[in-house]
Protein backbone atom coordinates (compact mmCIF):
# COMPACT_ATOMS: atom_id res chain seq x y z
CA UNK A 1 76.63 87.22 128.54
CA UNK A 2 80.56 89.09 128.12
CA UNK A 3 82.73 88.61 130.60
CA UNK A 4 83.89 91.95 132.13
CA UNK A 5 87.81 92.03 131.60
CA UNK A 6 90.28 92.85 134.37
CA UNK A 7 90.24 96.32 133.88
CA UNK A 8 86.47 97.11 134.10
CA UNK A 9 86.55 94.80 137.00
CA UNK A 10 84.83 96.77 140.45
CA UNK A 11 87.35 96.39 142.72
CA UNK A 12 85.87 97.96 146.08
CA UNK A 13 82.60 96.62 147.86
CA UNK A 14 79.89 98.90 147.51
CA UNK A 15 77.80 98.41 150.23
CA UNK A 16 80.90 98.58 152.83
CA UNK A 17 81.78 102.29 150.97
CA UNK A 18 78.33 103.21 151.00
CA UNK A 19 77.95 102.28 155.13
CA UNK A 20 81.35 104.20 155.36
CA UNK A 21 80.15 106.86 153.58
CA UNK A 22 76.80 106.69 155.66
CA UNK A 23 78.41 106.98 159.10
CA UNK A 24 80.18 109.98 158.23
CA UNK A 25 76.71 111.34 158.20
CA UNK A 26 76.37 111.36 153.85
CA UNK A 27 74.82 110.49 151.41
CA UNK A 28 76.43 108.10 147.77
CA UNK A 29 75.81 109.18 144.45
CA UNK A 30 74.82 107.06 142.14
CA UNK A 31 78.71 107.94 140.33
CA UNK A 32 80.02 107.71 143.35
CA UNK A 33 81.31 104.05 143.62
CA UNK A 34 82.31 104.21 139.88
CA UNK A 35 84.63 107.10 140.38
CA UNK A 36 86.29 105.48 143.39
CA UNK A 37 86.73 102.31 141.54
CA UNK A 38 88.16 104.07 138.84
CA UNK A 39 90.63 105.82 141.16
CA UNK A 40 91.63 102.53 142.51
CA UNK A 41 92.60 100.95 139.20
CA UNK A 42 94.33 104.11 138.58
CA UNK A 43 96.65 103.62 141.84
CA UNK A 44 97.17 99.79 141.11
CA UNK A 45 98.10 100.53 137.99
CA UNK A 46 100.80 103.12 139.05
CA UNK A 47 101.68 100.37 142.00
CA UNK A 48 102.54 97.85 139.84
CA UNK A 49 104.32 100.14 136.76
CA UNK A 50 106.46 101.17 139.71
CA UNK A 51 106.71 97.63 141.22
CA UNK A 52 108.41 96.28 137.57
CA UNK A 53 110.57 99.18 137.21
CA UNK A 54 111.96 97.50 140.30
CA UNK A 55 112.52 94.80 139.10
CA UNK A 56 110.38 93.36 141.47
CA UNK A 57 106.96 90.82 141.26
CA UNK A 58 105.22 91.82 144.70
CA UNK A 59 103.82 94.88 145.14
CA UNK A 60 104.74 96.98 148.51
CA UNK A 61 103.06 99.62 150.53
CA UNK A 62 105.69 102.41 148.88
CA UNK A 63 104.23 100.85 145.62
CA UNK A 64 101.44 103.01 145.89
């Protein structure tokens, strides 16, 4: 079995976004979790391009 690599990693816990989700009084999609993981490589990815043009290593809150 492949390894996934970094960047097709999941990065958010689906069952504690699909509780979230489900207290709001909705419903997930079966897409719903990939999107969102997605959109959270998207804004580490900008975090950490911004970080380096810095000239820093950590990554901040005003990162992202």
């Amino acid at each position: 079995m492949l390894r996934k690599t970094m960047a097709e990693d999941t990065l958010v816990v689906g069952s504690k976004v699909k509780a979230y989700i489900k207290s709001k009084g909705c419903h997930t999609s079966s897409d719903a979790l990939g999107a969102l993981n997605e959109k959270v490589h998207e804004i580490l990815d900008k975090a950490t391009a911004r970080c380096q043009g810095n000239k820093r290593s950590t990554v901040k809150p005003q990162d992202m």
